[in-house]
Structures are given as C-alpha cells and as structure tokens.
C-alpha atoms as a PDB file:
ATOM      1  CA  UNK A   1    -114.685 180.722 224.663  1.00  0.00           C
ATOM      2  CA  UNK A   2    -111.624 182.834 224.534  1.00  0.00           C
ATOM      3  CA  UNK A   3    -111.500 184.243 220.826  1.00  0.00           C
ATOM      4  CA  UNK A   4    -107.411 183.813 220.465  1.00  0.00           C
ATOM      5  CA  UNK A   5    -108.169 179.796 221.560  1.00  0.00           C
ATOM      6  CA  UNK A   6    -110.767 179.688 218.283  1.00  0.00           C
ATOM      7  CA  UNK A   7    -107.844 181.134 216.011  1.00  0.00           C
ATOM      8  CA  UNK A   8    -105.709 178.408 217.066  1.00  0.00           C
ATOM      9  CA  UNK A   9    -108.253 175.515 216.079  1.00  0.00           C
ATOM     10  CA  UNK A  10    -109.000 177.512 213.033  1.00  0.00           C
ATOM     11  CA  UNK A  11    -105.364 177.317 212.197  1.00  0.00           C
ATOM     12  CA  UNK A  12    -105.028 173.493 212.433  1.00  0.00           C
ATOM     13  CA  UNK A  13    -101.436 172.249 213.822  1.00  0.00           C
ATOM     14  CA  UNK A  14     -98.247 173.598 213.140  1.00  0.00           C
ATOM     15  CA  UNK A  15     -96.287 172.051 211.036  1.00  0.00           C
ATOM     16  CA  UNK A  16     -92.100 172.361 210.936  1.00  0.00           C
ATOM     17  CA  UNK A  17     -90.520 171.697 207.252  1.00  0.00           C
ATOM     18  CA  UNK A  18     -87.130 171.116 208.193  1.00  0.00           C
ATOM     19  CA  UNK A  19     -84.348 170.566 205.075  1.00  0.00           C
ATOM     20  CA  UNK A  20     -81.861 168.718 205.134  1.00  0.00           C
ATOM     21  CA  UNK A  21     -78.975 168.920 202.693  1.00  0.00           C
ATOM     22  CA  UNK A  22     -76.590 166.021 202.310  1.00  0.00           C
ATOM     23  CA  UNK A  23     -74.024 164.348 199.551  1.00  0.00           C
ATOM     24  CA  UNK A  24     -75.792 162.045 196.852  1.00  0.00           C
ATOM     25  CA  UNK A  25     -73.135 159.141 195.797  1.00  0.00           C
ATOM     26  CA  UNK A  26     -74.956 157.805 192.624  1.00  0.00           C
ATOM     27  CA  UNK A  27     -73.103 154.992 191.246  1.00  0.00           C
ATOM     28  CA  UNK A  28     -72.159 154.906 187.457  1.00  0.00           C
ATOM     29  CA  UNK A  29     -74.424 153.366 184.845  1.00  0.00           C
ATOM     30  CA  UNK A  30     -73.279 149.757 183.738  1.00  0.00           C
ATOM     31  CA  UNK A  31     -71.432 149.713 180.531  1.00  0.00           C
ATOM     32  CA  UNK A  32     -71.667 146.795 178.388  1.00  0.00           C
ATOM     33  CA  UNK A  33     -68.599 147.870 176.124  1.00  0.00           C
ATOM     34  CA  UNK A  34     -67.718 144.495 176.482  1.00  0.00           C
ATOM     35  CA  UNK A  35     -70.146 142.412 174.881  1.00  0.00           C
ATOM     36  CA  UNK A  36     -70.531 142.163 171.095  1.00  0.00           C
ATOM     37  CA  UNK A  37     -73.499 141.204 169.532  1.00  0.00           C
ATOM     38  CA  UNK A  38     -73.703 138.652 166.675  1.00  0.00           C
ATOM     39  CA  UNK A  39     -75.294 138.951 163.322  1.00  0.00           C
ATOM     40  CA  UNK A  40     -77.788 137.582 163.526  1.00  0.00           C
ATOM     41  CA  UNK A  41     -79.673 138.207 167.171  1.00  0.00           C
ATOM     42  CA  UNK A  42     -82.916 136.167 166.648  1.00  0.00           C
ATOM     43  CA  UNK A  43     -83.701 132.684 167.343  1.00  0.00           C
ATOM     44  CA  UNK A  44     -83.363 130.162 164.720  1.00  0.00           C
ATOM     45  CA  UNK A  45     -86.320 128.547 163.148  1.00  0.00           C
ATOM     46  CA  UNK A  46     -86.778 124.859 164.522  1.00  0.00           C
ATOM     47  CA  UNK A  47     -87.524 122.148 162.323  1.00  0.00           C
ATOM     48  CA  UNK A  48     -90.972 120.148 163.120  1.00  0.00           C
ATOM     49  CA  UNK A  49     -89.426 116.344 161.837  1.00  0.00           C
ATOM     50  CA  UNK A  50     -85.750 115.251 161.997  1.00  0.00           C
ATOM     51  CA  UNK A  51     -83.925 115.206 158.982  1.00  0.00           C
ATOM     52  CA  UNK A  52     -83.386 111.975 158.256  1.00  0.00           C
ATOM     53  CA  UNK A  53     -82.097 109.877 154.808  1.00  0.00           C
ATOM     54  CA  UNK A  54     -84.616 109.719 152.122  1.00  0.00           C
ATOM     55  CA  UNK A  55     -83.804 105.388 152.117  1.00  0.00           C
ATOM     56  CA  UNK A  56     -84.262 105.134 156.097  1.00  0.00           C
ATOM     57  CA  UNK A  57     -87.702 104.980 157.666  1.00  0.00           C
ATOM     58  CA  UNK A  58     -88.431 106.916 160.628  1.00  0.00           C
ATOM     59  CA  UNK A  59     -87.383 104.749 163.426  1.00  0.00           C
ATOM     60  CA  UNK A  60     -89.892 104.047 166.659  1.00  0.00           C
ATOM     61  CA  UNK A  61     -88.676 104.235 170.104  1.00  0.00           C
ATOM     62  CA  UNK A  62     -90.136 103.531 173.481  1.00  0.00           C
ATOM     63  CA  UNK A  63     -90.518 105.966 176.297  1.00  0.00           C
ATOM     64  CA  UNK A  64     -87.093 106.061 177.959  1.00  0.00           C
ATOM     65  CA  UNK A  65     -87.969 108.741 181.028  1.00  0.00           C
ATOM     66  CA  UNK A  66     -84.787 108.443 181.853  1.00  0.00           C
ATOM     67  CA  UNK A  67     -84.044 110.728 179.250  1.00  0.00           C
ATOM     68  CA  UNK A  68     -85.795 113.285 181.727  1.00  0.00           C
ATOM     69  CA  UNK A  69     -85.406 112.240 185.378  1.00  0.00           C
ATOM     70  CA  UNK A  70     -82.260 113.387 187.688  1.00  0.00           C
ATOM     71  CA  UNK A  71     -80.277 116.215 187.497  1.00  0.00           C
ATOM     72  CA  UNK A  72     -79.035 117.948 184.504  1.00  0.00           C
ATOM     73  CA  UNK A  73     -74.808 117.416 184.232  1.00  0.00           C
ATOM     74  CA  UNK A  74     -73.858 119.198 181.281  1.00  0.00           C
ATOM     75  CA  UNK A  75     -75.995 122.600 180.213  1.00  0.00           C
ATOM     76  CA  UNK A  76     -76.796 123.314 183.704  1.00  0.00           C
ATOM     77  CA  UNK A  77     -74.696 126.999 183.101  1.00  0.00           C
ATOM     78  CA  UNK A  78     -74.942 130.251 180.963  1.00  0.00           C
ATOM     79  CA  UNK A  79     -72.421 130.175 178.289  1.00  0.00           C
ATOM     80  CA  UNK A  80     -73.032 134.344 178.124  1.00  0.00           C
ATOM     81  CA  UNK A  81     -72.905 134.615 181.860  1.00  0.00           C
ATOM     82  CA  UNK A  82     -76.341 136.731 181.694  1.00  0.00           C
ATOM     83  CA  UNK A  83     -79.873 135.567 181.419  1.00  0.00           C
ATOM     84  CA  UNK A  84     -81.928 132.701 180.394  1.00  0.00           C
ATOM     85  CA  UNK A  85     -84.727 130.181 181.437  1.00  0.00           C
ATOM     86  CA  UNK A  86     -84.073 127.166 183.549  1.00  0.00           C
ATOM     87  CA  UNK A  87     -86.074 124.438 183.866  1.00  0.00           C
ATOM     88  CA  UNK A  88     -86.418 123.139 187.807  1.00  0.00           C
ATOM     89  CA  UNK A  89     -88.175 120.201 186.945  1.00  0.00           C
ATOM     90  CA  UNK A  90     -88.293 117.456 183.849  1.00  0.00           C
ATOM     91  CA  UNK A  91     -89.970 117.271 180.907  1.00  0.00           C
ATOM     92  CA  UNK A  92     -90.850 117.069 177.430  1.00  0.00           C
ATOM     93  CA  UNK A  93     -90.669 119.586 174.516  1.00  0.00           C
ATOM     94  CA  UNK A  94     -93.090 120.328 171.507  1.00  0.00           C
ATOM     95  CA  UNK A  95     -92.559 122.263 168.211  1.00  0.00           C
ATOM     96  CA  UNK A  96     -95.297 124.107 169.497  1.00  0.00           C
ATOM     97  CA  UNK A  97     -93.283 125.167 172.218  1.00  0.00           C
ATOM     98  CA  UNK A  98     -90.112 125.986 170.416  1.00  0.00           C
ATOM     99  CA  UNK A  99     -92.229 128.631 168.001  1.00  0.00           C
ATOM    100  CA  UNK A 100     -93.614 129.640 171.218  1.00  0.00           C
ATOM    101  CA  UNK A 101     -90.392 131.134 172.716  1.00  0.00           C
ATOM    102  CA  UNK A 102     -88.825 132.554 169.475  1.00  0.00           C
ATOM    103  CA  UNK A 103     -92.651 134.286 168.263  1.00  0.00           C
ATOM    104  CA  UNK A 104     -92.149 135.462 171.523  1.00  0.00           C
ATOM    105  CA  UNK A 105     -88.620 136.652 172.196  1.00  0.00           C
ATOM    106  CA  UNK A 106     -88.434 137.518 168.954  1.00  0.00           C
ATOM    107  CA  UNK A 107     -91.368 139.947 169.443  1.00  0.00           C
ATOM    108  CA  UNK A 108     -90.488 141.180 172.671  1.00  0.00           C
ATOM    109  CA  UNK A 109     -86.576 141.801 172.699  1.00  0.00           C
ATOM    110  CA  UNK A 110     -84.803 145.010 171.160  1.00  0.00           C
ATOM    111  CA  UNK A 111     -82.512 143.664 168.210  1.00  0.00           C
ATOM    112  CA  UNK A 112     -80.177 146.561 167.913  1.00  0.00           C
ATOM    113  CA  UNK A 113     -78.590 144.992 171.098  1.00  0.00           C
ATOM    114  CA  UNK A 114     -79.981 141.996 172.222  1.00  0.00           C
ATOM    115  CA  UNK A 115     -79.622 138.452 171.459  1.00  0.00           C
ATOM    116  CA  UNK A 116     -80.908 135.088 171.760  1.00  0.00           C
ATOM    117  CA  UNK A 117     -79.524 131.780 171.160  1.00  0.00           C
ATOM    118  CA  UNK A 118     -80.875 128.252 172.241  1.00  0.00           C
ATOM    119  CA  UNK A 119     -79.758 125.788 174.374  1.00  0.00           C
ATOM    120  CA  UNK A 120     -81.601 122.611 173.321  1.00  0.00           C
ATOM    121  CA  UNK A 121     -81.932 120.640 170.738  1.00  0.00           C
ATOM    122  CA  UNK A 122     -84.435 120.308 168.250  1.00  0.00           C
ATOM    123  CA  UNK A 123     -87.402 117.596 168.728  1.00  0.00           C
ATOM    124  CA  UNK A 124     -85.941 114.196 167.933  1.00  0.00           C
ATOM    125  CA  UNK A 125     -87.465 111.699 170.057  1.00  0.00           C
ATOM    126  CA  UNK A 126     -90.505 110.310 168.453  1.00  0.00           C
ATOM    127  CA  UNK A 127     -93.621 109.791 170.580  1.00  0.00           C
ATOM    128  CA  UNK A 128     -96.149 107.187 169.175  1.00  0.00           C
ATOM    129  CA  UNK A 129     -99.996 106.625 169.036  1.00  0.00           C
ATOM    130  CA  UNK A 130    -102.448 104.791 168.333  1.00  0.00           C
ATOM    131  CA  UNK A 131    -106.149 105.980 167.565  1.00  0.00           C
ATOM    132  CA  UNK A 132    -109.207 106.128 169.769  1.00  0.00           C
ATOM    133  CA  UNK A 133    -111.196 103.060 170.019  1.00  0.00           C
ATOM    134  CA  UNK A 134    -108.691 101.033 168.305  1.00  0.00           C
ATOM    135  CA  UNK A 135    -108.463  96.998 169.023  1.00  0.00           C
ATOM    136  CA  UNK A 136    -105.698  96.406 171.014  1.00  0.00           C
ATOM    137  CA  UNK A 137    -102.704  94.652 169.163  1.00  0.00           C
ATOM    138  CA  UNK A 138    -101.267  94.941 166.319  1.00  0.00           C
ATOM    139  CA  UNK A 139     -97.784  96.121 167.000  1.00  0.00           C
ATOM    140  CA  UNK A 140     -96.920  99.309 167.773  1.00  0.00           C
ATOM    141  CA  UNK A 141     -98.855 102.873 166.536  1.00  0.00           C
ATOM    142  CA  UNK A 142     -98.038 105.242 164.114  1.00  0.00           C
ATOM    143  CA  UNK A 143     -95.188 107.900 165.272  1.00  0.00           C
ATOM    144  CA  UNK A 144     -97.597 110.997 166.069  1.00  0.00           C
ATOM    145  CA  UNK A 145     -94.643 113.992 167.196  1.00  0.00           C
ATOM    146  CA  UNK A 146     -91.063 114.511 168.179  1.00  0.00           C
ATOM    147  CA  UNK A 147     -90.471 115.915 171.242  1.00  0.00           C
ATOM    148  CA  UNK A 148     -87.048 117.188 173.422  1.00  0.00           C
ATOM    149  CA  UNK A 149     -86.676 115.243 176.825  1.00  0.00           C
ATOM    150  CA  UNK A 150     -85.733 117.959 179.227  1.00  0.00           C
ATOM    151  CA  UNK A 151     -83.936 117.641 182.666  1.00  0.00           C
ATOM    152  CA  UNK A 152     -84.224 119.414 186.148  1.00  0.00           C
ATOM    153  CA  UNK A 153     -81.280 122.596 185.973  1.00  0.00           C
ATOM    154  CA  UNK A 154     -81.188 122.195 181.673  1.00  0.00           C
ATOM    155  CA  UNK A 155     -80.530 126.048 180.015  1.00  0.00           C
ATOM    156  CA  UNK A 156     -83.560 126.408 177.795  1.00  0.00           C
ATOM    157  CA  UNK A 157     -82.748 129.361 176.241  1.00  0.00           C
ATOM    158  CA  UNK A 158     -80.126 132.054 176.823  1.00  0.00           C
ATOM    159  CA  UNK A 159     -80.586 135.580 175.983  1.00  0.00           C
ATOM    160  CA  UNK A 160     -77.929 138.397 176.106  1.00  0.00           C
ATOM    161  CA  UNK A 161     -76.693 142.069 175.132  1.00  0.00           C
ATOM    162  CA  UNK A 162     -76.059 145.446 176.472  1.00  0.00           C
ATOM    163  CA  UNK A 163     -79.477 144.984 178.699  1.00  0.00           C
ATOM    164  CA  UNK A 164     -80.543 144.857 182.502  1.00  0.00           C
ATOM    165  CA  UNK A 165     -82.396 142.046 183.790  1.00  0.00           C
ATOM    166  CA  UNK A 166     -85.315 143.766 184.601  1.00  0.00           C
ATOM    167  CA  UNK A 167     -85.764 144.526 181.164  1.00  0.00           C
ATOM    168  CA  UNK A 168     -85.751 141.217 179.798  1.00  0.00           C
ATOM    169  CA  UNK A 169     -87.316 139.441 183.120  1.00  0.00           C
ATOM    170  CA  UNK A 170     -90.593 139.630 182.206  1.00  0.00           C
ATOM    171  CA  UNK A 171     -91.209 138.047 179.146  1.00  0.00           C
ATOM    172  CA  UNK A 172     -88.700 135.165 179.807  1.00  0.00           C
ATOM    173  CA  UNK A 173     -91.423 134.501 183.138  1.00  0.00           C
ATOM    174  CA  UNK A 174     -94.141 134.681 180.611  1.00  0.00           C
ATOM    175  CA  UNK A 175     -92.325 132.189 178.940  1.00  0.00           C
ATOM    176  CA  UNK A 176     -91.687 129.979 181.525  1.00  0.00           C
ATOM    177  CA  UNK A 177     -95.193 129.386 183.107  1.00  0.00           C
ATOM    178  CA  UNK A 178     -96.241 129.059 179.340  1.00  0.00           C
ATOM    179  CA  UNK A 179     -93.874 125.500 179.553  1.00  0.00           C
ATOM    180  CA  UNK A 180     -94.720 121.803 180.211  1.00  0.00           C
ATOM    181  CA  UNK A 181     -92.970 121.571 183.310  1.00  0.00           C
ATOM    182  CA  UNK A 182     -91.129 124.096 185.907  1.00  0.00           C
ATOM    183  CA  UNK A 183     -88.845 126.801 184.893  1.00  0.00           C
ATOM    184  CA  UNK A 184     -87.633 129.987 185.844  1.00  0.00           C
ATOM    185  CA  UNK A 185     -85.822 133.323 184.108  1.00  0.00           C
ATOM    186  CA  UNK A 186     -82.600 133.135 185.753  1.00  0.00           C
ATOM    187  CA  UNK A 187     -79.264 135.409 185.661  1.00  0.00           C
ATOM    188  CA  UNK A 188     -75.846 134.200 186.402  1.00  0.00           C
ATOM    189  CA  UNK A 189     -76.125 136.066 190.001  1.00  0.00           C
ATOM    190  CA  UNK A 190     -79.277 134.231 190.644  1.00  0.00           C
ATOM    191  CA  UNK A 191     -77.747 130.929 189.570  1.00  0.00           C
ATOM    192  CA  UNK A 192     -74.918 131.788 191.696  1.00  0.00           C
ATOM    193  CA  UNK A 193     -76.739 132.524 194.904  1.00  0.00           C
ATOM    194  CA  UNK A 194     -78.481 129.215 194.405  1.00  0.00           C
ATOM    195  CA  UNK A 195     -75.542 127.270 194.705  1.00  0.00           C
ATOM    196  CA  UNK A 196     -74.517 128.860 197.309  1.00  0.00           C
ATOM    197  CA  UNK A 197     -77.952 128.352 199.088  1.00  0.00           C
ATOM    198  CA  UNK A 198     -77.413 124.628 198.594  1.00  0.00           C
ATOM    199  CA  UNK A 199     -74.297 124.290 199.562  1.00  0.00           C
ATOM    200  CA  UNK A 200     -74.661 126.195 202.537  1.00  0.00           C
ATOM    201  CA  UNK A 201     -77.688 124.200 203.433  1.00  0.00           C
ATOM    202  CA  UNK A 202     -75.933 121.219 203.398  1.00  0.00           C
ATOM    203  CA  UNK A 203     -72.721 122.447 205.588  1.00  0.00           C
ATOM    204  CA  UNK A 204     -75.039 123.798 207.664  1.00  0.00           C
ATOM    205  CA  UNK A 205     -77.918 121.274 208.769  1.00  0.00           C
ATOM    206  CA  UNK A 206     -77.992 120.886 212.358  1.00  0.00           C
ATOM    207  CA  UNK A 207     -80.983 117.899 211.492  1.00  0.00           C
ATOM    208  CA  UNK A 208     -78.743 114.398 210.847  1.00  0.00           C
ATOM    209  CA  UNK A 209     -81.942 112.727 209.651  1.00  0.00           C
ATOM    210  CA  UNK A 210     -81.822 113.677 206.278  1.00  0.00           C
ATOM    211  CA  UNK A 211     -83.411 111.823 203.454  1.00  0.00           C
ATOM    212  CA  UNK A 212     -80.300 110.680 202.078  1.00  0.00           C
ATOM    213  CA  UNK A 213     -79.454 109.230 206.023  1.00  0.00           C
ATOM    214  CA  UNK A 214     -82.677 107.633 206.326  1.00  0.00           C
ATOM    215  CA  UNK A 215     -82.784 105.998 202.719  1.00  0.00           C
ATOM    216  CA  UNK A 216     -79.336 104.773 203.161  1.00  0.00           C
ATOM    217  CA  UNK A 217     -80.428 102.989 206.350  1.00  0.00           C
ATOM    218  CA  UNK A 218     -83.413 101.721 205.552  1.00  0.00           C
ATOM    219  CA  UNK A 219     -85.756 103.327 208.024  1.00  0.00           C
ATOM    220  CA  UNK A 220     -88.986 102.209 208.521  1.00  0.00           C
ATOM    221  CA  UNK A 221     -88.113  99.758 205.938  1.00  0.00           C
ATOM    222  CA  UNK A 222     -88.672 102.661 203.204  1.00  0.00           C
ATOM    223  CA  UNK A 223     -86.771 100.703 200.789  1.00  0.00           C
ATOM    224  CA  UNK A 224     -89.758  97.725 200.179  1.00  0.00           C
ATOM    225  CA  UNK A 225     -91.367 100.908 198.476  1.00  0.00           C
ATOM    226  CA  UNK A 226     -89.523 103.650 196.984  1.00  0.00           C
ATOM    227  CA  UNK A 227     -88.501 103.356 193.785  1.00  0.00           C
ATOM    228  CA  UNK A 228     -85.004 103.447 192.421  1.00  0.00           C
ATOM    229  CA  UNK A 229     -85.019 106.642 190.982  1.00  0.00           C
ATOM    230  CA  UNK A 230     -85.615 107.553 194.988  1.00  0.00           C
ATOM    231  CA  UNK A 231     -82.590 105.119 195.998  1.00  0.00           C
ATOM    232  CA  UNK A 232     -80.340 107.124 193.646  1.00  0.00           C
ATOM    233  CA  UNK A 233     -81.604 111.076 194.254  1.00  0.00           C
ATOM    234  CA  UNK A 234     -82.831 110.766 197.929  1.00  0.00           C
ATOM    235  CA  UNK A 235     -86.437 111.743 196.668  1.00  0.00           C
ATOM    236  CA  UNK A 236     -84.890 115.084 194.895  1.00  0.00           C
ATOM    237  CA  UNK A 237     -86.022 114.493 191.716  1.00  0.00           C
ATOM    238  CA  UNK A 238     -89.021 113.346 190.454  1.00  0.00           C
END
C-alpha cells in the first residue's frame, strides 16, 4: 500500500472548527421591587378542635358532600398573583394535613423573602364514629375529628416573595401528591393559560355531541341513571 495513503488513515478525518461570532441579547433579571413582605412570613399554627363556648357541647353533623362536590366559586384565584396549590378535585382536610404543609413550607422556603399565607379554613366539620364491633343502634357515635371540605379549583395555600417559580415548584408538588385528593402547584400564568385552554375548547369544538348536549336530551335515556350531581355538571365533577 502506498505509504502517504497509511498517513492519512493514521490521521483520522479532518475536522473544520469554524467560529462564529454573533450579538447575545440577554434579557434583564426580574426585579421584585414591588412586593413587600409581611412580618411575619410563616404559616400560622392550626388549631386541632374548634373553639367553641365552654356552656355549648360540640354539635354532630351528618356528611353533607355537598360541601365538596362542583366547582369552587369563590377562592378559585391568587390573591398575590404568584404561586400556590390548587386542588383539581374534592375533598376532605385533616390537622394532620395542615401541620403537613406548614412543617413543610416552613422548612423548605427562604424567610428573608418569602411568604406563605393560607387559603382555607381551619377543620370545623366534625366527622363521627363509632367503634369496631359495636351493636348497631344507639344513636349516633362519638365525634372522632374535624376536617375542611375542599372543592375542585379551591386555593390551598398561597406562597409569595421576591422568588421564581422554579424555586418554590418543587416542594409545593411534594406537597400536593402528599394530599387526600388532586392538586397541583400553580402560578397565576399557569392559572391563566388554563382558562384560556377551556375557553378556547369550548369556542372551538367542531364535535356538537357534547356531554352537556346529550344529558340535556336525554340520549340513550342516560337520565334513568345518572345522578343529579351529573344533571347539574355534565359529568365534570365528581
């Protein structure tokens, strides 16, 4: 073989480094001159009973799931216009759950500017039971916890400050998969962009058999067994 032909498999390929110079255009870093923080940053401690009046017993209640089925109509939006968990679904809230999210935020979050304020009350509705192997009868059991009923779109918890929301998106999804029910960390652009989403959804179905057109008319005589909840939401909420 022809010696210069083994130098030039020695050698490998040729490679070509070519630079190329060019404008950068970073944009500015976000200022949050605007925001003030409050005193005190961290979330409140939650009571585990309602305080009631030492000459009133603690009153029973039934279930009432209406208290968490539909749509939420009032704390569906962030107050701060920046980040927070949102339920998607309904549901009920322990005090074991309320320590969970301020042990957690509390631990997690930079105080010197960040903030955290709830959006829910604290547990009120009592929840009774009565004990294994009991004989039926007897009236009703013994009040065993309070809990929060909690509706589909209902601001958990809000969290603000001079902060990104990649800094505080993980721990708010740790705290959301550690609830009862659905829920998601959420910022006001994501919120946004959801509306939108429906909306545009809706203007733009090409499909006229929706559910709400097929429950209205009563096809395949779907209304001998859906339930009213269905009648009323079109089978959107559970």
């Amino acid at each position: 073989m022809n010696p210069s032909k083994l130098l030039s498999l020695s050698r490998g390929p040729t490679i070509s480094f070519i630079q190329i110079c060019g404008m950068k255009n970073f944009k500015p870093p976000l200022t949050y001159d605007h925001i003030e923080l409050p005193e005190k940053p961290k979330l409140k401690f939650i009571d585990k009973l309602p305080t009631l009046p030492p000459n009133i017993r603690p009153p029973k209640m039934q279930k009432r799931l209406r208290y968490m089925r539909g749509p939420e109509d009032v704390h569906n939006f962030l107050l701060h216009k920046q980040y927070g968990i949102m339920a998607l679904g309904g549901g009920r809230l322990r005090w074991g759950h309320f320590e969970m999210i301020r042990l957690t935020i509390g631990r997690k979050m930079d105080l010197s500017r960040m903030f955290a304020a709830w959006r829910v009350d604290s547990p009120w509705q009592p929840v009774t039971k009565r004990g294994q192997g009991t004989r039926l009868g007897g009236g009703k059991g013994a009040i065993d916890h309070y809990v929060t009923p909690i509706k589909a779109g209902r601001i958990i918890v809000e969290l603000g400050g001079k902060c990104d929301f990649k800094e505080v998106e993980p721990f708010l999804t740790d705290i959301a998969n550690k609830l009862p029910f659905k829920a998601m960390a959420v910022s006001q652009k994501i919120i946004e962009q959801m509306n939108d989403r429906e909306k545009w959804e809706e203007e733009n179905n090409i499909n006229p058999y929706t559910m709400k057109y097929m429950i209205q008319n009563n096809m395949g005589g779907c209304h001998q067994w859906i339930s009213p909840w269905d009648l009323k939401y079109f089978c959107k909420y559970i």
